[in-house]
N, C-alpha and C. Protein backbone atom coordinates (compact mmCIF):
# COMPACT_ATOMS: atom_id res chain seq x y z
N UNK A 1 1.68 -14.15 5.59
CA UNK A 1 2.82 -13.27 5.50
C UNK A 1 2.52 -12.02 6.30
N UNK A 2 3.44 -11.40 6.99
CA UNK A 2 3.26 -10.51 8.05
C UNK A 2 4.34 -9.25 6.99
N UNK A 3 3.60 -8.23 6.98
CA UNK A 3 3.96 -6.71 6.73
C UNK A 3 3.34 -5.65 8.29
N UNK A 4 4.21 -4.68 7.98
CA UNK A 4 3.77 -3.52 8.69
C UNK A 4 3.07 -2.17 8.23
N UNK A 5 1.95 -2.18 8.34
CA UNK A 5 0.87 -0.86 6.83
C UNK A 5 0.92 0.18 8.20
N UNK A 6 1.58 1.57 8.20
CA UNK A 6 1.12 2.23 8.89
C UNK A 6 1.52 2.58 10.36
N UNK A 7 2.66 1.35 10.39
CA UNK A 7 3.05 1.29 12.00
C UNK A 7 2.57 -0.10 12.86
N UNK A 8 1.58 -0.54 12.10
CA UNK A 8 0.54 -1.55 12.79
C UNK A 8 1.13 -2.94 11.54
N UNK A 9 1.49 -3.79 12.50
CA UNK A 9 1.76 -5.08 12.35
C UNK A 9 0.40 -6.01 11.65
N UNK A 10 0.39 -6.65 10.09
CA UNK A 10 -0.91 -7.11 9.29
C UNK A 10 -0.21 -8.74 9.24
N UNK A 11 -1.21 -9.73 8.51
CA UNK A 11 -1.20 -10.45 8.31
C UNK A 11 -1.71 -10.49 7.07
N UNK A 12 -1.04 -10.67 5.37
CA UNK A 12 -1.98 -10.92 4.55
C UNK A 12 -1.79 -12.25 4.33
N UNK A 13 -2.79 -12.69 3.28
CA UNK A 13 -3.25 -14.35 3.19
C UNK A 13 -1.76 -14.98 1.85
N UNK A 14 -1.59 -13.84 1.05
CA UNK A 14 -0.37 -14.28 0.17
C UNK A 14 0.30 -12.67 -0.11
N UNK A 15 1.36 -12.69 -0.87
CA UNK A 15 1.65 -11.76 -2.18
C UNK A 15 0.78 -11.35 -3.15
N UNK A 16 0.56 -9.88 -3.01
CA UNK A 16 -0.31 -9.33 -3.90
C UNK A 16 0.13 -8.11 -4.55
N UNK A 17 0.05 -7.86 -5.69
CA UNK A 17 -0.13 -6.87 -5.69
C UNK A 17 -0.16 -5.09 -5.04
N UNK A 18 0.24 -3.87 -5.14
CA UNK A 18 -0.38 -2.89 -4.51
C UNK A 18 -1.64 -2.86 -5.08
N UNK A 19 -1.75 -2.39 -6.39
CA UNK A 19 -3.39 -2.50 -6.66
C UNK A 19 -4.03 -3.57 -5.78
N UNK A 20 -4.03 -4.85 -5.93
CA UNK A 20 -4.85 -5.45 -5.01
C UNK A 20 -5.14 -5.45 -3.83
N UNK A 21 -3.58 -4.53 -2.59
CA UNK A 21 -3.98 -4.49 -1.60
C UNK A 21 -4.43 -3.20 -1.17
N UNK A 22 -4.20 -2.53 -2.19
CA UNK A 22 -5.22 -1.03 -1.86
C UNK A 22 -6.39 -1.43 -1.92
N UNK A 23 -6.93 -2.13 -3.64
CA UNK A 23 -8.41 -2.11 -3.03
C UNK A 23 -8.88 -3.39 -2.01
N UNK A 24 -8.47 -4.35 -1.57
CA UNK A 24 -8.51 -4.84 -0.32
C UNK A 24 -8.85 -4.11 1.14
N UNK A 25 -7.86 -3.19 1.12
CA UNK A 25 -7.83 -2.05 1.99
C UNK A 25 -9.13 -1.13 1.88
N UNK A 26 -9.40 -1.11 0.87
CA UNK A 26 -10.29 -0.16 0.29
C UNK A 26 -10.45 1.53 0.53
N UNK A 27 -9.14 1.83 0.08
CA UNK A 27 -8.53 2.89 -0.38
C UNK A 27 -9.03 3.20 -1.64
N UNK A 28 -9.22 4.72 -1.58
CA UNK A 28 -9.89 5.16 -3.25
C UNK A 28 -8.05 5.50 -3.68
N UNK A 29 -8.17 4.49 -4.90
CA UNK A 29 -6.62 4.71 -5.27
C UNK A 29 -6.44 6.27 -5.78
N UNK A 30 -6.88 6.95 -6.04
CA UNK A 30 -7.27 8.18 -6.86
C UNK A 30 -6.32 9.19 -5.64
N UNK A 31 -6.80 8.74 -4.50
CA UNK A 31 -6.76 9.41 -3.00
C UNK A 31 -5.86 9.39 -2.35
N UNK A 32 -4.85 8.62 -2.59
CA UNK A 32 -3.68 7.98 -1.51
C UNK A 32 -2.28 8.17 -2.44
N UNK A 33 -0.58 7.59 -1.70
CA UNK A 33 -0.29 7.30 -1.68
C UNK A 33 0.93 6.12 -1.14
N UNK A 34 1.24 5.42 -1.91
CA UNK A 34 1.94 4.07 -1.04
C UNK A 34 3.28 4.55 -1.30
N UNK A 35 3.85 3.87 -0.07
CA UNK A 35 5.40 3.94 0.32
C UNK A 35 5.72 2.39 0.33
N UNK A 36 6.55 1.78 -0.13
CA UNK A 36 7.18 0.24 0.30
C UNK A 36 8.68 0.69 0.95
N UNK A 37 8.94 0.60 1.92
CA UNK A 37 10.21 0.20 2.15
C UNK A 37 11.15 1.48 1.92
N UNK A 38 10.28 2.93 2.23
CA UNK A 38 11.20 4.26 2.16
C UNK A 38 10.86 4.93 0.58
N UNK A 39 10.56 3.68 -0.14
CA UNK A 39 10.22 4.60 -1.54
C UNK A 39 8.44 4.76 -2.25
N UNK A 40 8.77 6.13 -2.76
CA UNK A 40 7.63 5.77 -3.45
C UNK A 40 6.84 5.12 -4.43
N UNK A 41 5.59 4.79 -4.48
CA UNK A 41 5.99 3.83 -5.89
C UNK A 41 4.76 4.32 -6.51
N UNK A 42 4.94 4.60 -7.75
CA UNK A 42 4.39 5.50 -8.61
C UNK A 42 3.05 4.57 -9.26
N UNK A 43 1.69 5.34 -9.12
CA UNK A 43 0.91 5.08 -9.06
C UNK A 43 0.40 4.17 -10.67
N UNK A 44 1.22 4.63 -11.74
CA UNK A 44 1.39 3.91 -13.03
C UNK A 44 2.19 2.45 -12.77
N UNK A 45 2.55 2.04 -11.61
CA UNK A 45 3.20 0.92 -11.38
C UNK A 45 2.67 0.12 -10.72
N UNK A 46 1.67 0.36 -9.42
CA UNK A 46 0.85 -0.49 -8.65
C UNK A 46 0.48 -1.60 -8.99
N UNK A 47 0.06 -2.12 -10.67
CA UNK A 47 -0.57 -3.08 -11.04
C UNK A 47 0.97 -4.59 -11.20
N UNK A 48 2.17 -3.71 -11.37
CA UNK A 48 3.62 -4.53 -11.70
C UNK A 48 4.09 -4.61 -9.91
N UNK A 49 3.74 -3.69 -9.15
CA UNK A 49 4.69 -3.99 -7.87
C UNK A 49 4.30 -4.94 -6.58
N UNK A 50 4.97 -6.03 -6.33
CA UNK A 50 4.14 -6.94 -5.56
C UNK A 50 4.43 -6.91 -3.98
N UNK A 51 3.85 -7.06 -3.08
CA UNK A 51 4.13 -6.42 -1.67
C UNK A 51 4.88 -7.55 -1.12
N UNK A 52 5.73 -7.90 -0.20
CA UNK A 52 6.00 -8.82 -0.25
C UNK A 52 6.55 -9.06 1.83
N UNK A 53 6.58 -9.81 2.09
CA UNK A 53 6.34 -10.57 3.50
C UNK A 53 7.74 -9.84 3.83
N UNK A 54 7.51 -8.64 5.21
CA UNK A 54 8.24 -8.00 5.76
C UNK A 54 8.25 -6.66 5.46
N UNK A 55 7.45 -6.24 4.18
CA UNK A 55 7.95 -4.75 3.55
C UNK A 55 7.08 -4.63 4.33
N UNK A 56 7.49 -2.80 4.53
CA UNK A 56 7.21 -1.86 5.63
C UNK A 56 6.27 -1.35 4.46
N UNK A 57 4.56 -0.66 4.67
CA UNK A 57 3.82 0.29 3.46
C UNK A 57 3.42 1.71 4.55
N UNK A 58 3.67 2.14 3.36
CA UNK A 58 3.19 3.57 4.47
C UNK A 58 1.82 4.37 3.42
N UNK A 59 0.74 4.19 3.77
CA UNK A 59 -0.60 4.65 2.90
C UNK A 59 -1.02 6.26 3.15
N UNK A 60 -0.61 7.08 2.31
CA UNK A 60 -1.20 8.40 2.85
C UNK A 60 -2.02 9.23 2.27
N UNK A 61 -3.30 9.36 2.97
CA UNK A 61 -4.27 10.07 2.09
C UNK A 61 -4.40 10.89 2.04
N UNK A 62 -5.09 11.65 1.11
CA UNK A 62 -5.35 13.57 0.44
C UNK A 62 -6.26 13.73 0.73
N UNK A 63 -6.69 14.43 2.07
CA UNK A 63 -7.88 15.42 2.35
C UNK A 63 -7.44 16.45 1.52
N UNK A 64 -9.23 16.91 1.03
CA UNK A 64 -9.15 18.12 0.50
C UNK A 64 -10.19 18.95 2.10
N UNK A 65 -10.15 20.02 1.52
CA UNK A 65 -10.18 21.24 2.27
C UNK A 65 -9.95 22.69 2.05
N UNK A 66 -10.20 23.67 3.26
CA UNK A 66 -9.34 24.74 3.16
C UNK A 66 -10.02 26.15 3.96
C-alpha cells in the first residue's frame, strides 16, 4: 500500500495502525505530531486510528531549545 509521510511517496507492507507506524518510523511518540489527511489526530487515539493506502501523514516534531 502506497501513502505519502511528509511529501515523500512510502510503501507500507499492510494497514497499521498510527501507533505502529510511528514506532516503525521510530518516532519518540512523546515528540511528534501526526496529521492524516488535513486532520489532526489526537495522540489518545493513535492506538484506534488505522492508516490506510493513499492517506496523506504529515509527522511533526518538537525541538526543544531557546
Amino acid at each position: 500500500m502506497t501513502v505519502k509521510v511528509n511529501g515523500q511517496e512510502r510503501t507500507l507492507d499492510r494497514e497499521m495502525t498510527v501507533t505502529e507506524f510511528v514506532e516503525q518510523e521510530q518516532y519518540t511518540i512523546t515528540r511528534i505530531a501526526v496529521e492524516i489527511n488535513g486532520e489532526i489526530v489526537p495522540k489518545a487515539t493513535y492506538s484506534q486510528v488505522i492508516v490506510h493506502n493513499g492517506d496523506v501523514i504529515e509527522v511533526v516534531s518538537f525541538v526543544g531549545g531557546g
